[in-house]
N, C-alpha and C. Protein backbone atom coordinates (compact mmCIF):
# COMPACT_ATOMS: atom_id res chain seq x y z
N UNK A 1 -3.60 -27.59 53.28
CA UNK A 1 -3.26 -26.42 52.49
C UNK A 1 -2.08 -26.76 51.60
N UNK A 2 -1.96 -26.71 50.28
CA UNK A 2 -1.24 -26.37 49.21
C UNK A 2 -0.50 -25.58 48.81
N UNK A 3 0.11 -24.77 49.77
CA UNK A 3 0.41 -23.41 49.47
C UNK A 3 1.68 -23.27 48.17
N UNK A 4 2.95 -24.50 48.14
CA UNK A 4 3.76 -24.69 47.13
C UNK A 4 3.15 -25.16 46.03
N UNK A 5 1.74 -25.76 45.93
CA UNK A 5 0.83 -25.60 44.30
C UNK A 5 0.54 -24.36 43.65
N UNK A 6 0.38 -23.66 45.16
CA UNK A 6 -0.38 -22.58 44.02
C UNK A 6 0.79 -21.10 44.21
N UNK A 7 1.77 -21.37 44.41
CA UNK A 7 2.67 -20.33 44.34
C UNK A 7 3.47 -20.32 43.13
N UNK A 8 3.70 -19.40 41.87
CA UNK A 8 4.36 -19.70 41.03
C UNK A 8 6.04 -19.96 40.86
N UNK A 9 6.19 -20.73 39.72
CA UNK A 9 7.87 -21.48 39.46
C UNK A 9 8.46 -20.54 38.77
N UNK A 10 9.50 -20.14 39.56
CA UNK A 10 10.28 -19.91 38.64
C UNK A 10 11.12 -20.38 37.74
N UNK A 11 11.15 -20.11 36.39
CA UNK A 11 11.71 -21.31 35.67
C UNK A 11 13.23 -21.38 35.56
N UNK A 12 13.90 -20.32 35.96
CA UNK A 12 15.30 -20.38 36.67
C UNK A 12 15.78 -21.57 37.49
N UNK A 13 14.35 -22.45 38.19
CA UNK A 13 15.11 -22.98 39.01
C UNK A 13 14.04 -24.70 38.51
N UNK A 14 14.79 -25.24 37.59
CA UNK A 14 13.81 -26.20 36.87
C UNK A 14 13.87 -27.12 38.10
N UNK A 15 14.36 -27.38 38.82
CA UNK A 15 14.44 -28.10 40.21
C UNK A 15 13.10 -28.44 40.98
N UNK A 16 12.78 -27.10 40.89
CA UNK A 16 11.11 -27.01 41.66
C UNK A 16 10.13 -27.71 41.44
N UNK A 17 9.96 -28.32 40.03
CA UNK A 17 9.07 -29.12 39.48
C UNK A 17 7.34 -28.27 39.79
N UNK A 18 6.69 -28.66 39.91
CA UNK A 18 5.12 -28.19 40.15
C UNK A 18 4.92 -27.57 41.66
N UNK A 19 6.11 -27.21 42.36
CA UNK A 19 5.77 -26.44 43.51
C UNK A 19 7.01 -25.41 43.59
N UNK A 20 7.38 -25.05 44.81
CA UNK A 20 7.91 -23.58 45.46
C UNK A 20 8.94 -24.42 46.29
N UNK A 21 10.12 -24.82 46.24
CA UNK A 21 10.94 -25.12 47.50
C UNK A 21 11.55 -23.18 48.07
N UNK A 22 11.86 -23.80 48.93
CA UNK A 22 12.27 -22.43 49.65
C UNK A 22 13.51 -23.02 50.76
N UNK A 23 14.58 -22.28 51.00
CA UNK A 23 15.75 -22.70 51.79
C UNK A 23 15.88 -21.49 52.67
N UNK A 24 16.29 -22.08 54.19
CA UNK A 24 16.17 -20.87 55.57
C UNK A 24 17.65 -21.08 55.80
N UNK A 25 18.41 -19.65 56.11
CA UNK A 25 19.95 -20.03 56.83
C UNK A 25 19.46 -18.93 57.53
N UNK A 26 20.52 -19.79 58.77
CA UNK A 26 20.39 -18.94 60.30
C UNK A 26 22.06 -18.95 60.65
N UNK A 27 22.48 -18.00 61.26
CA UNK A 27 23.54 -17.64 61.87
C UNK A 27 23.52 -19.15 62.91
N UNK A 28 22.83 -19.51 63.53
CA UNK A 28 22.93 -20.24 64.42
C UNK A 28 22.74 -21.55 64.31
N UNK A 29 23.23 -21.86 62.91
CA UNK A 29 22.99 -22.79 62.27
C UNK A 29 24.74 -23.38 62.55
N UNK A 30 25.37 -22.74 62.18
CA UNK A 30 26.88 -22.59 62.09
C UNK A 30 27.37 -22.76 63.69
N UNK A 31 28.54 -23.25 63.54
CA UNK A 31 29.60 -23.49 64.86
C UNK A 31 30.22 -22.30 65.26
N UNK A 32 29.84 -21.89 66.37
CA UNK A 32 30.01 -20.48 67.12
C UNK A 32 30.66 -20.73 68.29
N UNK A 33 31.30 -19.32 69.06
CA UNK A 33 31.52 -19.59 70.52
C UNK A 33 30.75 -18.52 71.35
N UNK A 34 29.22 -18.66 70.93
CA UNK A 34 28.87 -17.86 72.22
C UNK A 34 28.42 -18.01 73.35
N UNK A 35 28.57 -19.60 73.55
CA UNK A 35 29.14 -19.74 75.20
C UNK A 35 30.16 -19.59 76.16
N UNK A 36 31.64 -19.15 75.19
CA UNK A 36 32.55 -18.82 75.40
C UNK A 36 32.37 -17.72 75.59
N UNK A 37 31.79 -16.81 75.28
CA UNK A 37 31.45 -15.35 75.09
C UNK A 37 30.82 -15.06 76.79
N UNK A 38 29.48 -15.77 76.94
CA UNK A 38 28.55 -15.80 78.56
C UNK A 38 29.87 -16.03 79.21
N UNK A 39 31.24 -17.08 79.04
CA UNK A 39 31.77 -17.19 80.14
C UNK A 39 33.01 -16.12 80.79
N UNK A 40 33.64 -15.57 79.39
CA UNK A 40 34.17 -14.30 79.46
C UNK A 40 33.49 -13.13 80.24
N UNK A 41 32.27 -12.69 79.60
CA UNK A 41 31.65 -11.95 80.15
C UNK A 41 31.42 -11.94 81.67
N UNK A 42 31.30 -12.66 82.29
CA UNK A 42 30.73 -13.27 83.42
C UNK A 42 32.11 -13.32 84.18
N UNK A 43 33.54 -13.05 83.65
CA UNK A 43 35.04 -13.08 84.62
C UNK A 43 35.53 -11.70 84.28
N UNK A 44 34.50 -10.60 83.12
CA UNK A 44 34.74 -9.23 82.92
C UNK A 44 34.95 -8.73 84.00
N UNK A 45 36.07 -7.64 84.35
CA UNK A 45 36.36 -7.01 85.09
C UNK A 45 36.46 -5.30 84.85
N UNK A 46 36.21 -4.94 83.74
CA UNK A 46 36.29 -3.29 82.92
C UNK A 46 35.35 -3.70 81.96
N UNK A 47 35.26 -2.21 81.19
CA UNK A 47 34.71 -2.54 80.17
C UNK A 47 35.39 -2.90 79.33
N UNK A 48 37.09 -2.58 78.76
CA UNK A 48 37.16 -3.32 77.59
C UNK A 48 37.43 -5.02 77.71
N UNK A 49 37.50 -5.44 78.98
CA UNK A 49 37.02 -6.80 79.25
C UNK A 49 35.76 -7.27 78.47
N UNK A 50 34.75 -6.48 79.67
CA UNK A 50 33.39 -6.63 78.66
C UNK A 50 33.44 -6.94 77.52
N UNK A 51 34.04 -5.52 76.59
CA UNK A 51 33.77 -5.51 75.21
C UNK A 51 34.49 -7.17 74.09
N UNK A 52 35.46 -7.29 74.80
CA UNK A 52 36.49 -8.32 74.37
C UNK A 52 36.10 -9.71 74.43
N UNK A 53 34.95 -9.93 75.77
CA UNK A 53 34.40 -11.13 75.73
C UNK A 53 33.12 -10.85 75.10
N UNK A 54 32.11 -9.85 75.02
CA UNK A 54 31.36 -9.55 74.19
C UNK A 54 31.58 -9.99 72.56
N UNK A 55 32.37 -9.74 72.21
CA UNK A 55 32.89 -9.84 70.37
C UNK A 55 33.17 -11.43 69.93
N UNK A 56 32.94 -12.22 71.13
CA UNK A 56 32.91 -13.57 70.95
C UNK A 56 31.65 -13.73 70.46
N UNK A 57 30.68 -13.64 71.08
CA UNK A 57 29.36 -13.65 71.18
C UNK A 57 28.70 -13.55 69.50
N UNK A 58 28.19 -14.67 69.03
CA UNK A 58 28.14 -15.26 67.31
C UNK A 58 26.70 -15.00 67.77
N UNK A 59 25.69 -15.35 68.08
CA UNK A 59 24.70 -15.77 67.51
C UNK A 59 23.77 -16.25 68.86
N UNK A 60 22.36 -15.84 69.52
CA UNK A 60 21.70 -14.49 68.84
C UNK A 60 22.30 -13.23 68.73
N UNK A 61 22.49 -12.55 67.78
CA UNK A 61 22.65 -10.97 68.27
C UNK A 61 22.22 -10.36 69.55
N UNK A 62 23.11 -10.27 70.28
CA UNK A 62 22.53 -9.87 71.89
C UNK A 62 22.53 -7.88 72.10
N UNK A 63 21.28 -7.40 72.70
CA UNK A 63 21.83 -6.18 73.60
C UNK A 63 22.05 -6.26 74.65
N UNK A 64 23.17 -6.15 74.76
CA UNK A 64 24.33 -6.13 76.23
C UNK A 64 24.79 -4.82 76.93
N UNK A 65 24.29 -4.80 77.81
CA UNK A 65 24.50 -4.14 78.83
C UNK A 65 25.43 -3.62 79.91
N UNK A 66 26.24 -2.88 80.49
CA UNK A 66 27.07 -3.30 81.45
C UNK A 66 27.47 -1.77 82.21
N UNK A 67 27.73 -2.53 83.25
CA UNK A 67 27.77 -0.96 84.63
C UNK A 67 28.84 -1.96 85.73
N UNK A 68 29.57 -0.82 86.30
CA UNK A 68 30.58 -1.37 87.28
C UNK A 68 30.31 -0.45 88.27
N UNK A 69 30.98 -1.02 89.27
CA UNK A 69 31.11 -0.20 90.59
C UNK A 69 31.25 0.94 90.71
N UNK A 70 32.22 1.71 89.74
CA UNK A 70 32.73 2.92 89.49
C UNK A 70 32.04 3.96 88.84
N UNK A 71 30.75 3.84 88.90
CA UNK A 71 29.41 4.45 88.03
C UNK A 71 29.90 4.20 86.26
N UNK A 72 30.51 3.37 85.88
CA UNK A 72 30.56 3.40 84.07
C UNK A 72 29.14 2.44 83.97
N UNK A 73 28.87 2.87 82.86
CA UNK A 73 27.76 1.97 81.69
C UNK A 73 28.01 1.66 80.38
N UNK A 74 27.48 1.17 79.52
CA UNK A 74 27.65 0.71 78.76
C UNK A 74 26.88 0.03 77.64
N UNK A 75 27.03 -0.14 76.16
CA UNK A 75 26.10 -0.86 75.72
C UNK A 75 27.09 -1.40 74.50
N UNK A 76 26.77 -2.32 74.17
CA UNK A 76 27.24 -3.33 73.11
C UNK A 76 26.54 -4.09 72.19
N UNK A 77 26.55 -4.47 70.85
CA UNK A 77 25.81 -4.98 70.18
C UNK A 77 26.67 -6.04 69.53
N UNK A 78 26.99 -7.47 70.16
CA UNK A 78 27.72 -8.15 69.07
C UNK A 78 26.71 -9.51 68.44
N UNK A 79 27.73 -9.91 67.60
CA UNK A 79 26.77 -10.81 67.17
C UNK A 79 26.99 -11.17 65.44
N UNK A 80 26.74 -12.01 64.60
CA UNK A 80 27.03 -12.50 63.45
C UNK A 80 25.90 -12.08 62.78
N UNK A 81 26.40 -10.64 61.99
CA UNK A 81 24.74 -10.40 61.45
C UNK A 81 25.67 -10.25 59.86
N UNK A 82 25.35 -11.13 58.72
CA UNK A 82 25.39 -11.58 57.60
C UNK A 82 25.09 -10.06 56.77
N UNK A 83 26.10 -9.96 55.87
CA UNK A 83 25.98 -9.13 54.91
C UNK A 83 26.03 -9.83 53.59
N UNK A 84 24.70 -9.18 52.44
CA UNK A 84 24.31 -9.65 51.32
C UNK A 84 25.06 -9.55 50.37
N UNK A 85 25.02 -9.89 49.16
CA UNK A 85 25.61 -9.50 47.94
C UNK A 85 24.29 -8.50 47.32
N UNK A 86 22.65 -8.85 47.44
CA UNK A 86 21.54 -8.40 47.07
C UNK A 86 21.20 -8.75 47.97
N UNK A 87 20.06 -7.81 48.28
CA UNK A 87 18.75 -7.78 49.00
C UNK A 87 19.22 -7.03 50.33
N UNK A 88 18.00 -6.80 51.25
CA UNK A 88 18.18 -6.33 52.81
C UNK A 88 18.08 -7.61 53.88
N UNK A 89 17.59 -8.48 53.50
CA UNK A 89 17.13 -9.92 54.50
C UNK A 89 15.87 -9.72 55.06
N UNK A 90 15.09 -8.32 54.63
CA UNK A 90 13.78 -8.13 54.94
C UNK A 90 12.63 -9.35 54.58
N UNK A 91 12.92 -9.43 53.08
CA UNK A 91 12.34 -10.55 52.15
C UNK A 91 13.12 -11.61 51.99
N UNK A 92 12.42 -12.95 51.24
CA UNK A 92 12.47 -14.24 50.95
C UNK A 92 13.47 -13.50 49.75
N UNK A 93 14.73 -14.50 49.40
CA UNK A 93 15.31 -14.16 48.08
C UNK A 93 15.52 -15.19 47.26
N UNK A 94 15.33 -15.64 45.93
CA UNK A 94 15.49 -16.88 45.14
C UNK A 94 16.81 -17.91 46.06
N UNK A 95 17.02 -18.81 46.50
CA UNK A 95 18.35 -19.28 47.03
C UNK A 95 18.92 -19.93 45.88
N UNK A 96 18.26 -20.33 44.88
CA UNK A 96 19.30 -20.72 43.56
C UNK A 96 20.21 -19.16 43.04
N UNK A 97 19.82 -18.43 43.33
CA UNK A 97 20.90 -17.19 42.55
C UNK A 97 21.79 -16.86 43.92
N UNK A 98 23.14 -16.91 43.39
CA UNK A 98 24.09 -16.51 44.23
C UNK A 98 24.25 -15.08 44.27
N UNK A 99 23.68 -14.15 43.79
CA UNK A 99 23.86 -13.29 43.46
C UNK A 99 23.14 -12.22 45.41
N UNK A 100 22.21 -13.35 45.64
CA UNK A 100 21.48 -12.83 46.80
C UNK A 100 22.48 -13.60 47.87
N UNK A 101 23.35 -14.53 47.74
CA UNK A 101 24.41 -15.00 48.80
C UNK A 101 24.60 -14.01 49.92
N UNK A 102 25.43 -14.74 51.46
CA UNK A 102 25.84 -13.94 51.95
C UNK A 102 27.22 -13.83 51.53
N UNK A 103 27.65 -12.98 52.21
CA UNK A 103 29.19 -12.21 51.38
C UNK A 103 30.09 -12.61 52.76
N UNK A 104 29.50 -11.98 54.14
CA UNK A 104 30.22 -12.39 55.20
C UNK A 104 29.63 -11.33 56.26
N UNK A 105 30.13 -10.66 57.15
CA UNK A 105 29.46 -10.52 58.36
C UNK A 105 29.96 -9.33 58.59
N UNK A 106 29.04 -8.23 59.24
CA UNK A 106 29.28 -6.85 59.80
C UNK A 106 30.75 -7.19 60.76
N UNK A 107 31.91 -6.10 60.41
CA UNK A 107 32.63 -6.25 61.59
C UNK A 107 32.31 -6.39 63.10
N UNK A 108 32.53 -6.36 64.34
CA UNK A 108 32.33 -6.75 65.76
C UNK A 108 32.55 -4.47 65.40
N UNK A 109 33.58 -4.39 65.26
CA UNK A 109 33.94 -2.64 65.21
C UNK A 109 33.04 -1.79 64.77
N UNK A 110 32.14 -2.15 63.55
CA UNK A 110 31.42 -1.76 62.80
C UNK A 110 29.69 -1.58 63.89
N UNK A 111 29.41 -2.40 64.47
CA UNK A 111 28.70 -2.42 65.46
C UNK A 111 28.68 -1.79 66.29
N UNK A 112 26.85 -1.17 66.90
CA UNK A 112 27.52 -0.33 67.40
C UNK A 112 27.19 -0.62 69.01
N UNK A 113 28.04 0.52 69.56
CA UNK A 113 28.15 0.39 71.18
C UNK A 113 28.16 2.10 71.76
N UNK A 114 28.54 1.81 72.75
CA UNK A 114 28.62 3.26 73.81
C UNK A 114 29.01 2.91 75.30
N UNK A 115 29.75 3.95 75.15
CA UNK A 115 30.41 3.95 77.04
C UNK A 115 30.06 5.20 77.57
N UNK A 116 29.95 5.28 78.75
CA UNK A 116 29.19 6.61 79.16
C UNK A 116 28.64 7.40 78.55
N UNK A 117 27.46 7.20 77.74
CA UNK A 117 26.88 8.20 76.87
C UNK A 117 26.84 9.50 77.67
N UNK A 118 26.51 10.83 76.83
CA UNK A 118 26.62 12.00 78.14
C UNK A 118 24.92 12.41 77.70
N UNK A 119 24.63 12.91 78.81
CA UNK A 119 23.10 12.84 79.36
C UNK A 119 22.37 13.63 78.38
N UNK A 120 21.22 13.14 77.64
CA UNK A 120 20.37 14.25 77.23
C UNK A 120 20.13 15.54 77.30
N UNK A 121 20.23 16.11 76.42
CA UNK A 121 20.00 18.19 76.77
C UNK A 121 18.64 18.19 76.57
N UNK A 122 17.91 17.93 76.14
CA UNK A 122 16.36 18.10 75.91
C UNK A 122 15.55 17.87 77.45
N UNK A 123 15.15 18.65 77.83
CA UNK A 123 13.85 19.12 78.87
C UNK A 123 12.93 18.11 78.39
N UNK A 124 12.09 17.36 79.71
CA UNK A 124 11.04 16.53 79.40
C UNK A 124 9.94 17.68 78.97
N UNK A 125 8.78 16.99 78.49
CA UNK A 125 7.46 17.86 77.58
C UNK A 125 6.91 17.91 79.41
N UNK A 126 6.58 19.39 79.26
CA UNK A 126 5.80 19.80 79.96
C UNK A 126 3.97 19.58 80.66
N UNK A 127 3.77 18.93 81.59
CA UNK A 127 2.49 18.56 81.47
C UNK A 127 1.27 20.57 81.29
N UNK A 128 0.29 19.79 80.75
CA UNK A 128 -0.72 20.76 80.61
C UNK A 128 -1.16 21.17 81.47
């Protein structure tokens, strides 16, 4: 299969010659500490322990979990998730235009989390 023959050039990017190059970046491409992160986590003693060794945690984006003795719970979302100049990261974006660059990364704060959420008010649906 041919698939970079028969995909068209853009002529923005005279580079391409008679096919389609295409370029992939991954968060986890880059030098991270989220093994430092598993090992924090893992000597957590509270939650803002948790949360503190959590915010290490680069790359995968993890959902993290956490409950102590004391009935608390918890949820956390950290992780290196890239913010654009253009686009959503849904789609492929030209990688010759900087214009679709990343810019830099959702804060760890900006992310979101929860500590004792308080319980649903909604009644389950009634069977028939």
């Amino acid at each position: 299969m041919k698939v970079g023959k028969k995909a068209t050039v853009d002529t923005a990017a005279p580079d391409r010659g008679d096919g389609y190059g295409i370029a992939l970046r991954w968060t986890a491409e880059d030098p991270g500490n989220s093994m430092d992160a598993v090992f924090a986590i893992d000597k957590a003693s509270n939650w803002s322990e948790f949360r503190s060794a959590a915010a290490k945690f680069d790359v995968p984006s993890q959902n993290l979990v956490y409950a102590d003795t004391k009935n608390n719970i918890g949820y956390t979302l950290p992780g290196k998730i890239p913010t654009r100049g253009e686009g959503d990261g849904s789609l492929p974006v030209p990688g010759w235009d900087s214009k679709y660059a990343w810019t830099g990364y959702i804060p760890q704060s900006a992310l979101p989390y929860e500590y004792n959420p308080k319980p649903a008010t909604s009644s389950p649906p009634t069977r028939p």
